[in-house]
N, C-alpha and C. Protein backbone atom coordinates (compact mmCIF):
# COMPACT_ATOMS: atom_id res chain seq x y z
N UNK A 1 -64.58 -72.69 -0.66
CA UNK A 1 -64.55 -72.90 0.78
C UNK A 1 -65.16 -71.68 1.47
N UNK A 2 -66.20 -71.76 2.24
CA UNK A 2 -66.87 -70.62 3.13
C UNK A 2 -65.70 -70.33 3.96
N UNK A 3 -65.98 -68.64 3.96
CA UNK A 3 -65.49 -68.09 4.98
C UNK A 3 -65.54 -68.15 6.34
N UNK A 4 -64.28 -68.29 7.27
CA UNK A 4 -64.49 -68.76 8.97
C UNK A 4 -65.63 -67.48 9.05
N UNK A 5 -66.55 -67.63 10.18
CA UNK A 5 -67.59 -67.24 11.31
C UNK A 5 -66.70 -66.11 11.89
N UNK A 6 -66.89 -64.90 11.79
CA UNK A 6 -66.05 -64.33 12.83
C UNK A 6 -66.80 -63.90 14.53
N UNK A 7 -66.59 -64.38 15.46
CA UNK A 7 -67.48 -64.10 16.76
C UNK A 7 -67.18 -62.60 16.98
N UNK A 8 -67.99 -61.60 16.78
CA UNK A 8 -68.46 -60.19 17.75
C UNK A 8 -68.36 -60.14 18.76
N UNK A 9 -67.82 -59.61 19.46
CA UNK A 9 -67.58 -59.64 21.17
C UNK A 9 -68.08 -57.75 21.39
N UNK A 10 -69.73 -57.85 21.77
CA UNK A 10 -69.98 -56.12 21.95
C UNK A 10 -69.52 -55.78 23.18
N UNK A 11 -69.30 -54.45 23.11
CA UNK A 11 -68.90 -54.11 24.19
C UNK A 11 -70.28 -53.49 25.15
N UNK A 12 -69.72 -54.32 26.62
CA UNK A 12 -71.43 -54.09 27.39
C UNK A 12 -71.39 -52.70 27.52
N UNK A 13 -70.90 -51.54 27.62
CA UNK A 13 -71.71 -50.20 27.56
C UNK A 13 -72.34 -50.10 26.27
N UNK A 14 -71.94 -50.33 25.07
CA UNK A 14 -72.82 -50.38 24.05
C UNK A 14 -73.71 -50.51 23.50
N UNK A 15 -73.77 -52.12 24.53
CA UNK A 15 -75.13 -52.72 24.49
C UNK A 15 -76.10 -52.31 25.17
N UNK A 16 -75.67 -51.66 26.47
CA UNK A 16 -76.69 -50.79 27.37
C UNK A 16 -77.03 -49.91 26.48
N UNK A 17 -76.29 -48.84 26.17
CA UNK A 17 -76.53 -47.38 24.89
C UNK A 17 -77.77 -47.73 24.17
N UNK A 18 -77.85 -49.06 23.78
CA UNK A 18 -78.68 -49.42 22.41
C UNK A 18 -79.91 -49.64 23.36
N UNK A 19 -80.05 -50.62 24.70
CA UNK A 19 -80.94 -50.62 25.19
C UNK A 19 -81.96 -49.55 25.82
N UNK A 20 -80.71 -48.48 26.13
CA UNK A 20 -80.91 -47.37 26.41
C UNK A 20 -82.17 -46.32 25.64
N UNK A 21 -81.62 -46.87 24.23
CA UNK A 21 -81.89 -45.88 22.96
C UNK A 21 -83.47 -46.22 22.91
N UNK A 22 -83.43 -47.90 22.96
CA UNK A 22 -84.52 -48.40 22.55
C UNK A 22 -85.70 -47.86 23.67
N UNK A 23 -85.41 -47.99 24.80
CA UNK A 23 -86.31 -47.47 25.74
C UNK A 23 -87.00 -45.68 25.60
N UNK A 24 -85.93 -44.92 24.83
CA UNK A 24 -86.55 -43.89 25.23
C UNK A 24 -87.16 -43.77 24.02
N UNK A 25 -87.08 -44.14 22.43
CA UNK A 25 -87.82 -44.58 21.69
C UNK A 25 -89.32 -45.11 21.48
N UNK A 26 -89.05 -45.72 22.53
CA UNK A 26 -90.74 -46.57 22.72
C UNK A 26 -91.52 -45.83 23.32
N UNK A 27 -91.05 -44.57 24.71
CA UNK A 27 -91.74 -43.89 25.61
C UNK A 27 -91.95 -42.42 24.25
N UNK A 28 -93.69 -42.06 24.89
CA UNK A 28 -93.46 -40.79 24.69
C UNK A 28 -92.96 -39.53 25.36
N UNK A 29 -92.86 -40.27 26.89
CA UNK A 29 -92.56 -39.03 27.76
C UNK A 29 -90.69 -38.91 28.45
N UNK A 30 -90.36 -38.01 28.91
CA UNK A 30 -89.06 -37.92 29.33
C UNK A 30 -88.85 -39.47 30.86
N UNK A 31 -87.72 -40.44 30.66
CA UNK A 31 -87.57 -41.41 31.34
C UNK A 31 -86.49 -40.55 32.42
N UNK A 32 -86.76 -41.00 33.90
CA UNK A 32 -85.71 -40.59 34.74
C UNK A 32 -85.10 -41.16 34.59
N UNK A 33 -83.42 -41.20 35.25
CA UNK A 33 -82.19 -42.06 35.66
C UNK A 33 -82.76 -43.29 35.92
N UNK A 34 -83.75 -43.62 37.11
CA UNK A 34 -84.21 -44.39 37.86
C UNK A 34 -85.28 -45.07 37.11
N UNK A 35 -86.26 -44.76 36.59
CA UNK A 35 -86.99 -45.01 35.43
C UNK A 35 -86.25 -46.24 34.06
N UNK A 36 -85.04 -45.62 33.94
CA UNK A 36 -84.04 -46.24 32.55
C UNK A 36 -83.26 -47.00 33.44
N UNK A 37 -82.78 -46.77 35.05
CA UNK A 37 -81.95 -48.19 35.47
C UNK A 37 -82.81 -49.16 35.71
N UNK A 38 -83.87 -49.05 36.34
CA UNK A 38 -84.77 -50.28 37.11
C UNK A 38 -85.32 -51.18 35.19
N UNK A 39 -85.60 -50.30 34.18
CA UNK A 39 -85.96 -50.99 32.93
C UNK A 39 -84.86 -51.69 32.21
N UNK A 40 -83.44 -50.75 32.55
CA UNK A 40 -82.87 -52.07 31.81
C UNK A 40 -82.02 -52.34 32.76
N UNK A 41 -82.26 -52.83 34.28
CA UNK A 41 -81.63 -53.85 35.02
C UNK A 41 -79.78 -53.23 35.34
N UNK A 42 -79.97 -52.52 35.68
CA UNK A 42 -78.28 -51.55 35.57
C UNK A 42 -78.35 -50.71 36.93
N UNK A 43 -77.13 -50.49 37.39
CA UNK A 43 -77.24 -49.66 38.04
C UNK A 43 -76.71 -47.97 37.29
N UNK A 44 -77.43 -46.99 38.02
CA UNK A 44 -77.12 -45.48 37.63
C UNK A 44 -76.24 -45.29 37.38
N UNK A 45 -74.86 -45.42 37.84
CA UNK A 45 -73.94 -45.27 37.13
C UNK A 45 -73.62 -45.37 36.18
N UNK A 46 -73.94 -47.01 35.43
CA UNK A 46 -73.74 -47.06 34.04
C UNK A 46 -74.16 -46.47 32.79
N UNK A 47 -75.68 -46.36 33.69
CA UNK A 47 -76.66 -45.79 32.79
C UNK A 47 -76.53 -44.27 32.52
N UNK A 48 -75.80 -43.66 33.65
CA UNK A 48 -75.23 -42.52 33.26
C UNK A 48 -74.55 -42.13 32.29
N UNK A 49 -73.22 -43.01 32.27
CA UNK A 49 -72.34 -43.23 31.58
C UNK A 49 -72.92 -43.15 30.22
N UNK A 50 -73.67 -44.97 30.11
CA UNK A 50 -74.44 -44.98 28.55
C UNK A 50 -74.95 -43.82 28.05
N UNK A 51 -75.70 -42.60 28.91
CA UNK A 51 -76.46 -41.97 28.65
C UNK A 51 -75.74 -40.22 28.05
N UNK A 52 -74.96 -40.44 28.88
CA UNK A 52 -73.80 -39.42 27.73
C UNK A 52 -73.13 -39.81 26.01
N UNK A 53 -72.91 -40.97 26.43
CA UNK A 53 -72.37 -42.05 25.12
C UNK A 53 -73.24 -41.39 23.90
N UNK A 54 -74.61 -41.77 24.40
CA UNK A 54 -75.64 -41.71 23.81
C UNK A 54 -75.87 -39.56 23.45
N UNK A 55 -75.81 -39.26 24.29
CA UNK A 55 -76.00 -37.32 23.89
C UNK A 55 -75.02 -36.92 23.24
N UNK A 56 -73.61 -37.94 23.32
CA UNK A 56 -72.74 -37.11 22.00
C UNK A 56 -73.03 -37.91 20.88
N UNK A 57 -73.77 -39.28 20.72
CA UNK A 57 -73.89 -39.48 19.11
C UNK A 57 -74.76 -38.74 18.95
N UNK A 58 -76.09 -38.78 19.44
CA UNK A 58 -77.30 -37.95 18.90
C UNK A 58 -77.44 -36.19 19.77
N UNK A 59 -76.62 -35.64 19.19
CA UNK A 59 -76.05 -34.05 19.92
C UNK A 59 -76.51 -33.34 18.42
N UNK A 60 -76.67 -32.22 18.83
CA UNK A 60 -77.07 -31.33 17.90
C UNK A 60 -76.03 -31.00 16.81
N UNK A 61 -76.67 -31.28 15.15
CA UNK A 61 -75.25 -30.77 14.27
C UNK A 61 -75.09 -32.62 14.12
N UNK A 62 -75.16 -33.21 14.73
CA UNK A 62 -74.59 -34.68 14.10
C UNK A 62 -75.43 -35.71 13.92
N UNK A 63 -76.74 -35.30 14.16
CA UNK A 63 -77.95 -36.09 14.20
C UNK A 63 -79.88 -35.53 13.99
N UNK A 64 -80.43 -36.00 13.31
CA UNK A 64 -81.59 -35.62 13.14
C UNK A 64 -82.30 -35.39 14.41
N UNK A 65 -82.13 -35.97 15.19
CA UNK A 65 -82.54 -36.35 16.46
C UNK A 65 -81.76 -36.20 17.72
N UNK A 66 -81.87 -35.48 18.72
CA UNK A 66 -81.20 -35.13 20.03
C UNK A 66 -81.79 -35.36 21.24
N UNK A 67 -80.71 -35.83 21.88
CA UNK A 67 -80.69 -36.56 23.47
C UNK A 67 -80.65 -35.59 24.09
N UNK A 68 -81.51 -35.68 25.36
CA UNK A 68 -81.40 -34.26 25.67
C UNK A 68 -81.82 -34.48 27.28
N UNK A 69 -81.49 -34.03 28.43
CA UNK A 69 -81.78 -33.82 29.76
C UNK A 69 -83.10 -32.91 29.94
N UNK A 70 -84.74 -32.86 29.92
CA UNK A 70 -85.98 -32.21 30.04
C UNK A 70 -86.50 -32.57 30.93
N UNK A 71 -87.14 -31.94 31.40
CA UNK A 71 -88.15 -32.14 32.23
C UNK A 71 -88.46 -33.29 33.42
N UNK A 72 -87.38 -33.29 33.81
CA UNK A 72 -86.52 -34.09 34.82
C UNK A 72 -86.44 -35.71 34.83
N UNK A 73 -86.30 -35.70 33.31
CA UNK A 73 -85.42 -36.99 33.08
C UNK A 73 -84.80 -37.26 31.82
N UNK A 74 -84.94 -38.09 30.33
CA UNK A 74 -83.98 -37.92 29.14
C UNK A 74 -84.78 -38.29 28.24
N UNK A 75 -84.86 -37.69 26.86
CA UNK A 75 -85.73 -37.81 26.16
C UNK A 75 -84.80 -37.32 24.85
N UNK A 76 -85.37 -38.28 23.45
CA UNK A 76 -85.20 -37.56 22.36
C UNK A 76 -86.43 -36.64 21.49
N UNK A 77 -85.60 -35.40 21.09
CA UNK A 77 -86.31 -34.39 20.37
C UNK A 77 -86.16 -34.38 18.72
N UNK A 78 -86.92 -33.61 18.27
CA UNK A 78 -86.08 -33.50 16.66
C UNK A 78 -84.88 -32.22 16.82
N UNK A 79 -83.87 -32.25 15.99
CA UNK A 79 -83.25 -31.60 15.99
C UNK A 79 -83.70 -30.08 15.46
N UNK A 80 -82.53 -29.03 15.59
CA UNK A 80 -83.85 -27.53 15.13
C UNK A 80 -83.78 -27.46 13.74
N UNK A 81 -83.10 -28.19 12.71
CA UNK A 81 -82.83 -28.33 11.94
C UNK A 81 -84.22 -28.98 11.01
N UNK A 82 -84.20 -30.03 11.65
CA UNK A 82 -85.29 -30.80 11.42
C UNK A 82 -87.04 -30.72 12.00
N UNK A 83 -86.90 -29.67 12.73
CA UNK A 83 -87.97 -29.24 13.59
C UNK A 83 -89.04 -28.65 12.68
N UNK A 84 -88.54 -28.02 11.65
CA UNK A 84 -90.00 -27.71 10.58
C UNK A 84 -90.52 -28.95 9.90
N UNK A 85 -89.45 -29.40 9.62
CA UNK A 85 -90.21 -30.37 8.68
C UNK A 85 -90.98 -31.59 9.68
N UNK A 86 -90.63 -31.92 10.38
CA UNK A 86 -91.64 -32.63 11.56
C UNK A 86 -92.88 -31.65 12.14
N UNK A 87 -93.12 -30.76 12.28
CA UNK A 87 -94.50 -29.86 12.46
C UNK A 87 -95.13 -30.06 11.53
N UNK A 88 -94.58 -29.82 9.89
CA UNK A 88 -95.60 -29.66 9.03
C UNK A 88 -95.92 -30.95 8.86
N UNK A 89 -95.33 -32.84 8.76
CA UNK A 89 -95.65 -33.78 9.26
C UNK A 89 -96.93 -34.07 9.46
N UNK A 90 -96.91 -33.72 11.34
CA UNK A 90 -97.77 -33.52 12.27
C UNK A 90 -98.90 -32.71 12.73
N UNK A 91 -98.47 -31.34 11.91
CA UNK A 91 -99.44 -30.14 12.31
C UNK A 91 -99.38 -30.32 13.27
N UNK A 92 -98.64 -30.58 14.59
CA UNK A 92 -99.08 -30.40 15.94
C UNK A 92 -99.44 -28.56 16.51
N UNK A 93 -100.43 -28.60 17.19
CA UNK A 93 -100.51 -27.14 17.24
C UNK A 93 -99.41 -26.49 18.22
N UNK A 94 -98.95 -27.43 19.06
CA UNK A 94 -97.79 -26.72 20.00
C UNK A 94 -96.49 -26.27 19.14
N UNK A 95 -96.32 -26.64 18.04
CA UNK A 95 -95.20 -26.08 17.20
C UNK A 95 -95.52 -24.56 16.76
N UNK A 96 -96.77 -24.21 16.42
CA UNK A 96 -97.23 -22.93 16.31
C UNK A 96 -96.74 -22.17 17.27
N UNK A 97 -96.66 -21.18 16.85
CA UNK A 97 -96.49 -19.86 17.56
C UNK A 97 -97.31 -19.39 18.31
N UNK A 98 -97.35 -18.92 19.73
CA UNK A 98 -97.97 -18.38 20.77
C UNK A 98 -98.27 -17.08 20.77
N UNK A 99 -99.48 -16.91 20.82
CA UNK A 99 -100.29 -15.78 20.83
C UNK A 99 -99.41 -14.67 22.32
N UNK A 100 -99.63 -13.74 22.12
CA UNK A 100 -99.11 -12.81 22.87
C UNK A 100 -99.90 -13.21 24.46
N UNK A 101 -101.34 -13.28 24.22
CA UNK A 101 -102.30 -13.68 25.73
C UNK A 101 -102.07 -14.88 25.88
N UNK A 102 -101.83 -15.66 24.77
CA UNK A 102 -101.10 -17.29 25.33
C UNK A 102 -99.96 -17.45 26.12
N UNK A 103 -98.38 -16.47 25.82
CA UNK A 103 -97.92 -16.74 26.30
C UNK A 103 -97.51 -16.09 27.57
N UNK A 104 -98.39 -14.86 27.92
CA UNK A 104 -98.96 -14.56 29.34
C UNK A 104 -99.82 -15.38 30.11
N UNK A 105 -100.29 -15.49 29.17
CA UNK A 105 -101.51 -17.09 30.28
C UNK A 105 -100.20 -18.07 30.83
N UNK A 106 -99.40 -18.43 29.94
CA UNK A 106 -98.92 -19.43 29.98
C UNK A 106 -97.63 -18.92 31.16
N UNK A 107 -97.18 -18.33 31.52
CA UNK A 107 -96.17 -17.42 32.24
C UNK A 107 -96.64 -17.48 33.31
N UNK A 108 -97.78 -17.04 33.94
CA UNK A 108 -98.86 -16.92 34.86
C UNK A 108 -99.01 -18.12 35.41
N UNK A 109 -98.99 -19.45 34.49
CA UNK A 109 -99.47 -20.60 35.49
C UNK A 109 -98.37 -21.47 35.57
N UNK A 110 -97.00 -20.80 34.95
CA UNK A 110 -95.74 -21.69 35.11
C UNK A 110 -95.39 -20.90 36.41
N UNK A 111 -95.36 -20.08 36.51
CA UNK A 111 -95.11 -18.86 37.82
C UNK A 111 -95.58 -19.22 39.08
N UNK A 112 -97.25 -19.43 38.82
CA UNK A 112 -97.71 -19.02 40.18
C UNK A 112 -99.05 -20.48 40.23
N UNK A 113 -98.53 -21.61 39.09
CA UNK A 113 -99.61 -22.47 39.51
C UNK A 113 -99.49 -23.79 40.44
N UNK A 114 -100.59 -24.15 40.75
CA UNK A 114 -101.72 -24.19 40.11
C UNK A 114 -102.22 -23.10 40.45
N UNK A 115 -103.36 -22.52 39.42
CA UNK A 115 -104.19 -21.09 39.52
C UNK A 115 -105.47 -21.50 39.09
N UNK A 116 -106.62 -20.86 39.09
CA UNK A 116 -107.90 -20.54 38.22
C UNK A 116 -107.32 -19.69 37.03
N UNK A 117 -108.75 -19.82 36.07
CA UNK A 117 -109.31 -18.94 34.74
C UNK A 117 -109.19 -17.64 35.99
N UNK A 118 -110.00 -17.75 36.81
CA UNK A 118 -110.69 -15.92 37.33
C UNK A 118 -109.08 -15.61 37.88
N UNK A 119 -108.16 -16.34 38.48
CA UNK A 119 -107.10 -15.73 38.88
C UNK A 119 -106.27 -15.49 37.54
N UNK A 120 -106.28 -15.86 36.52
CA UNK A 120 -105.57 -15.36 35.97
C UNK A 120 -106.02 -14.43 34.93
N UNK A 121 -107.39 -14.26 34.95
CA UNK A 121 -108.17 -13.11 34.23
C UNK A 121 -107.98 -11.87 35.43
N UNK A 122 -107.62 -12.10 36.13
CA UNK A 122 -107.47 -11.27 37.59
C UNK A 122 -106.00 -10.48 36.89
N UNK A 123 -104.96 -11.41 36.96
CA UNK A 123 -104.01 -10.85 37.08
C UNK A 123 -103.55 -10.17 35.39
N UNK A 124 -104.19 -10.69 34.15
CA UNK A 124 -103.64 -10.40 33.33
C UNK A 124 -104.73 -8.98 32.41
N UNK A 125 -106.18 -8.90 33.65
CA UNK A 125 -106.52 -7.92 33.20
C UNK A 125 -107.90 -7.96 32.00
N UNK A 126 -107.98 -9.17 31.72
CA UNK A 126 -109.02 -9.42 30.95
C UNK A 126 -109.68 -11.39 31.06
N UNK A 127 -110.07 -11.41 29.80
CA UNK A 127 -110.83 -12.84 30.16
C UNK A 127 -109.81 -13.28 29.46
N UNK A 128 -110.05 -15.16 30.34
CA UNK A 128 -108.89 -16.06 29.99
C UNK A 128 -108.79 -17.01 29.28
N UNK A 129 -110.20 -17.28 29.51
CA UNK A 129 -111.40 -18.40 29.15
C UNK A 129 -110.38 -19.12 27.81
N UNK A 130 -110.05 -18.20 26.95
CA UNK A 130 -109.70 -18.68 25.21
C UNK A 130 -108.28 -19.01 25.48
N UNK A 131 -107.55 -18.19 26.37
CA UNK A 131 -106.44 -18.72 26.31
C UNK A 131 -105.82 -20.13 26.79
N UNK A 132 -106.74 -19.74 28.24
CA UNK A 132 -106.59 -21.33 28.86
C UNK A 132 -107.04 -22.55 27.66
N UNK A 133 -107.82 -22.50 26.79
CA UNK A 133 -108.50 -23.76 26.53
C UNK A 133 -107.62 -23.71 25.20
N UNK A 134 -106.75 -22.66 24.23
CA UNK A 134 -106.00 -22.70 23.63
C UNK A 134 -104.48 -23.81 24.31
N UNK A 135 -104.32 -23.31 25.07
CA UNK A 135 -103.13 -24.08 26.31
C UNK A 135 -103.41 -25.22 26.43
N UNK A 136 -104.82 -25.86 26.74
CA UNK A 136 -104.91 -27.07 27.33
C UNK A 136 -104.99 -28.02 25.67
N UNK A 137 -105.76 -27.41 25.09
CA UNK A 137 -105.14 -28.38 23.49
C UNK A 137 -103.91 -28.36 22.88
N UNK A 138 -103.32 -27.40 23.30
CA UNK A 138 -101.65 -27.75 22.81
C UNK A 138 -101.13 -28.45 23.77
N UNK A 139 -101.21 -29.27 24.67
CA UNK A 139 -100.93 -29.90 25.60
C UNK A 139 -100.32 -29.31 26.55
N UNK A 140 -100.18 -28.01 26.90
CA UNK A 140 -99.11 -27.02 27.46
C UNK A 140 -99.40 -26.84 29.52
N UNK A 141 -100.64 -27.00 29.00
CA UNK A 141 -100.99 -26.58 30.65
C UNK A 141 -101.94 -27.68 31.23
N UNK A 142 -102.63 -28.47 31.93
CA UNK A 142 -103.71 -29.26 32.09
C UNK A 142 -104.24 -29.00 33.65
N UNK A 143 -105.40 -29.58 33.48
CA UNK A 143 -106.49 -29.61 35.02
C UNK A 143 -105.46 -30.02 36.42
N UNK A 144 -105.56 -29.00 36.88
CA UNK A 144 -104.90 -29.64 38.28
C UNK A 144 -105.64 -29.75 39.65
N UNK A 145 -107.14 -30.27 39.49
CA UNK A 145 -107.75 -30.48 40.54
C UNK A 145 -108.65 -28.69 40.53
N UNK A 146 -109.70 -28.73 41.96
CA UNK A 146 -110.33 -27.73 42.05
C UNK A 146 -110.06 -26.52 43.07
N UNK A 147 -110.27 -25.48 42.95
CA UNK A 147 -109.92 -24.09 44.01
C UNK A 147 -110.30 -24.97 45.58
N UNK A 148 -109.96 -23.56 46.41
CA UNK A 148 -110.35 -24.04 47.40
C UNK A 148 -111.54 -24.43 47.73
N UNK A 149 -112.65 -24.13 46.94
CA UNK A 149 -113.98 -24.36 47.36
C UNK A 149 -114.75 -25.64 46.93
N UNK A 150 -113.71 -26.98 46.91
CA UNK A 150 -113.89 -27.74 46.88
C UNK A 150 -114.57 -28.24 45.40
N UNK A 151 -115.58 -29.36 45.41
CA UNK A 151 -115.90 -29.54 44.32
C UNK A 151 -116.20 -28.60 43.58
N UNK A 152 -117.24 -27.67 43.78
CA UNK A 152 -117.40 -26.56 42.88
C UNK A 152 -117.20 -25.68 43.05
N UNK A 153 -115.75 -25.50 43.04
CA UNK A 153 -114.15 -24.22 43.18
C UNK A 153 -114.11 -24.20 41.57
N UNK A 154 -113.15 -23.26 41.29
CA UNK A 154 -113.13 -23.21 39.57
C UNK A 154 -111.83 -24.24 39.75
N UNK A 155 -112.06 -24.56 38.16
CA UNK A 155 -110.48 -25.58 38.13
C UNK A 155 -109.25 -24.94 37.88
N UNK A 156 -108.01 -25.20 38.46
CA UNK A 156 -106.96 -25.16 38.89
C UNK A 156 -106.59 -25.83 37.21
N UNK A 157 -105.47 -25.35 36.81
CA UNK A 157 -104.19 -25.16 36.26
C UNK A 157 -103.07 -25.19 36.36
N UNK A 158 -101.98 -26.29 35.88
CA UNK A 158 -100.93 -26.36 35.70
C UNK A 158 -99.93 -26.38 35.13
N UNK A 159 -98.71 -26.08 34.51
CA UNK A 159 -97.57 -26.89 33.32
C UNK A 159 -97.35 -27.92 33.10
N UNK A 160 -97.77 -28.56 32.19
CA UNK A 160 -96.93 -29.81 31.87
C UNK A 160 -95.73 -30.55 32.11
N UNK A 161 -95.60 -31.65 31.58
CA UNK A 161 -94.28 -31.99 31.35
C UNK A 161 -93.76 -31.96 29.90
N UNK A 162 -94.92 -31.62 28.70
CA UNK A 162 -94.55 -30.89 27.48
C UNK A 162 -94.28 -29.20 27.44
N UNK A 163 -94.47 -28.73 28.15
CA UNK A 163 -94.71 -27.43 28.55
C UNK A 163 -92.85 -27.52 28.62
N UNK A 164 -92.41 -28.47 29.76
CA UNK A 164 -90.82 -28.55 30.38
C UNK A 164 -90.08 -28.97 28.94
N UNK A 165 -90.40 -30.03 28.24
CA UNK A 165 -89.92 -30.20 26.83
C UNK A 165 -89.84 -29.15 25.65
N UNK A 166 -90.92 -28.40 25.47
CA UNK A 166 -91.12 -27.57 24.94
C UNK A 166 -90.07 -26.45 24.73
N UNK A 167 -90.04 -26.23 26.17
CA UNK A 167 -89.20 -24.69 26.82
C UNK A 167 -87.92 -25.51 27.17
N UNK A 168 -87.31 -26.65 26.87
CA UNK A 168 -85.98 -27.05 27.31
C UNK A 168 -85.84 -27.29 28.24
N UNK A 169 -86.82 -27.36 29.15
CA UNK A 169 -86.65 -27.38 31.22
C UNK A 169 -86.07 -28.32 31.40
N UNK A 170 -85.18 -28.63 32.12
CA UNK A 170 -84.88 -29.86 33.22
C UNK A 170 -86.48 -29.89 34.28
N UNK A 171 -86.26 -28.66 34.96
CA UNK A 171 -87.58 -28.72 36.08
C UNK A 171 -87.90 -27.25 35.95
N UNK A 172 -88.78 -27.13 36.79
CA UNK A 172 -89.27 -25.50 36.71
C UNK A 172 -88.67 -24.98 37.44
N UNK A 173 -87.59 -25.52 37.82
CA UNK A 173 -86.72 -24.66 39.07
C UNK A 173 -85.74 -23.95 38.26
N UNK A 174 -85.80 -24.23 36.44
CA UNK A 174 -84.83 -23.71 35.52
C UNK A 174 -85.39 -22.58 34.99
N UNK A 175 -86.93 -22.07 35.43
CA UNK A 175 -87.48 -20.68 34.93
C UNK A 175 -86.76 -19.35 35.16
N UNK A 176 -86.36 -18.52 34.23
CA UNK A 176 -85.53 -17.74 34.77
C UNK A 176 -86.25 -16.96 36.24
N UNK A 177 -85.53 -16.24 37.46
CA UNK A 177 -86.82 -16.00 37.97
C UNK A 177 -86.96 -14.45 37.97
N UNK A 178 -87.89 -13.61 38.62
CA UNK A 178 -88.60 -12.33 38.02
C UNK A 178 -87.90 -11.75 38.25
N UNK A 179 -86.59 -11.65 39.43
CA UNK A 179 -85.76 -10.56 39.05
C UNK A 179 -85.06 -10.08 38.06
N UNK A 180 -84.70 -11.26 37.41
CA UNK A 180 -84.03 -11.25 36.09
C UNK A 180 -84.60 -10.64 34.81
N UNK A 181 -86.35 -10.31 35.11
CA UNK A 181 -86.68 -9.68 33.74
C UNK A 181 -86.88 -8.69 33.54
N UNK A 182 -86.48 -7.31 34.03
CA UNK A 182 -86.42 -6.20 34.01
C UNK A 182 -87.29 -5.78 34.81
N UNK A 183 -87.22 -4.31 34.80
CA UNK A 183 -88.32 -3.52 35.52
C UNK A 183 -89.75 -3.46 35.02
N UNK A 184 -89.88 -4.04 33.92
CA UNK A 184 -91.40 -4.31 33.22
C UNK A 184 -92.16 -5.04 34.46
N UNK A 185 -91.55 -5.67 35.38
CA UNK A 185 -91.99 -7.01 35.36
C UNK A 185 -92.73 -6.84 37.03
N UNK A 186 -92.10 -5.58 37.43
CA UNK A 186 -92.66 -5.01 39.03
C UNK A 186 -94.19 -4.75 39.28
N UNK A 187 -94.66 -4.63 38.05
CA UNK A 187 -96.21 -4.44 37.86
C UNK A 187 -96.69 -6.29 38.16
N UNK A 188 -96.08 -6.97 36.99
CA UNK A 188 -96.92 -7.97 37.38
C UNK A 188 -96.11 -8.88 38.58
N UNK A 189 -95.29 -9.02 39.10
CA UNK A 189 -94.68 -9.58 40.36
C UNK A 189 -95.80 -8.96 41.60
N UNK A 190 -96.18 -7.84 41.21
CA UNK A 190 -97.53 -7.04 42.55
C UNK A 190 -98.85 -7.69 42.43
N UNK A 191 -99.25 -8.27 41.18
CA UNK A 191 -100.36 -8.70 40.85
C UNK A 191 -100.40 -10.45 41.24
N UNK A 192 -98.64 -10.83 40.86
CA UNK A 192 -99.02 -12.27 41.66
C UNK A 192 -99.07 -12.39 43.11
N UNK A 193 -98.09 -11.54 43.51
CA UNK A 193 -98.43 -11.22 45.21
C UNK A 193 -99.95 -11.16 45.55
N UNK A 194 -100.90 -10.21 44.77
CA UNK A 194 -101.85 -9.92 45.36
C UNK A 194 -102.78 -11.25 44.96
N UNK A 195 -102.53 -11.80 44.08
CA UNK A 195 -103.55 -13.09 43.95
C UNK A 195 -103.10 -14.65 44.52
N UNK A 196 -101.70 -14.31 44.92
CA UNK A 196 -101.20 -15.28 46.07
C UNK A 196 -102.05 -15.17 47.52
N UNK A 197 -102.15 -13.74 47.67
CA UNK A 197 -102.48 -13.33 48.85
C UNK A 197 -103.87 -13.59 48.74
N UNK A 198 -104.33 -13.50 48.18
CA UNK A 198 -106.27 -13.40 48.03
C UNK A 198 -106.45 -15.19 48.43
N UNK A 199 -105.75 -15.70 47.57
CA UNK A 199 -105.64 -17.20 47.57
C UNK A 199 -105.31 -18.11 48.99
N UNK A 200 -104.35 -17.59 49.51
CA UNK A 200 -104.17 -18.24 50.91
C UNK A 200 -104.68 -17.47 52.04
N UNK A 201 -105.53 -16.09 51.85
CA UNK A 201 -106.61 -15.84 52.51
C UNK A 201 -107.72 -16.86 53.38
């Protein structure tokens, strides 16, 4: 004699969680609140809810993979655990290590961009040319339109939203800011002043 059918009764935050899961799965980029309610038909609240559900199963230490609040919306990462062995994978070059002028270039246009190559060969004292175009193939920084001089202004520079993943950001409003980095830092805080200033000249 077959065994009775037993009926599953899921529980609907669950089922959101999973829908949840599935959505940020499919995206490569970080989904807002608003982004993940309007896709799976919910209001924010729940999706809130789901969306914690969801950061303590896949939380660091209990999962290959972590839920995580970036770059101002929710995204999964590899865990740090698992973070070498997915680079060597991929070879992605943003897993590499940053050159000392990379990650001054890169400081420079999280700081004070959008900027030019010449403003930031300005401020860091030499040419930029290698660093910028190092930056823009690791996906770190990209074109943000032209200087003031219109079409043929130099091009403008910005951070990403891998740049915000990368570095853990929620937003760039999470950069520590220059007071906080010692007295090293009074030299170049004068140099963005002065190429702020040249700029809205």
């Amino acid at each position: 004699m077959e065994a009775p059918l037993r009926l599953v009764v899921a529980n609907p935050l669950d089922r959101l969680a999973r829908t949840l899961e599935a959505l940020l799965v499919v995206t490569s980029a970080p989904l807002s609140l608003d982004e993940l309610s309007a896709a799976a038909a919910e209001d924010s609240e729940r999706v809130e809810t789901a969306l914690r559900l969801l950061a303590e199963r896949y939380s660091e230490g209990r999962s290959g993979i972590v839920l995580e609040r970036v770059a101002g919306g929710w995204a999964f990462r590899a865990s740090r655990d698992a973070a070498d062995a997915c680079a060597r994978l991929f070879e992605r070059p943003v897993q590499r290590g940053l050159s000392q002028a990379g990650m001054e270039t890169l400081a420079i246009v999280a700081y004070l961009g959008p900027c030019t190559r010449p403003e930031i060969a300005r401020i860091r004292g030499v040419a930029a040319d290698s660093a910028v175009a190092g930056l823009v193939e690791r996906g770190l920084i990209t074109e943000a339109g032209r200087g003031s001089d219109g079409a043929g202004g130099a091009v403008r520079y910005r951070v990403t939203a891998l740049f915000e993943r990368v570095f853990g950001l929620e937003s760039l409003s999470q950069l520590p800011r220059l007071d906080d980095l010692g007295e090293d830092v009074d030299a170049i805080r004068e140099r963005l002043h002065a190429v702020a200033a040249q700029r809205t000249a």
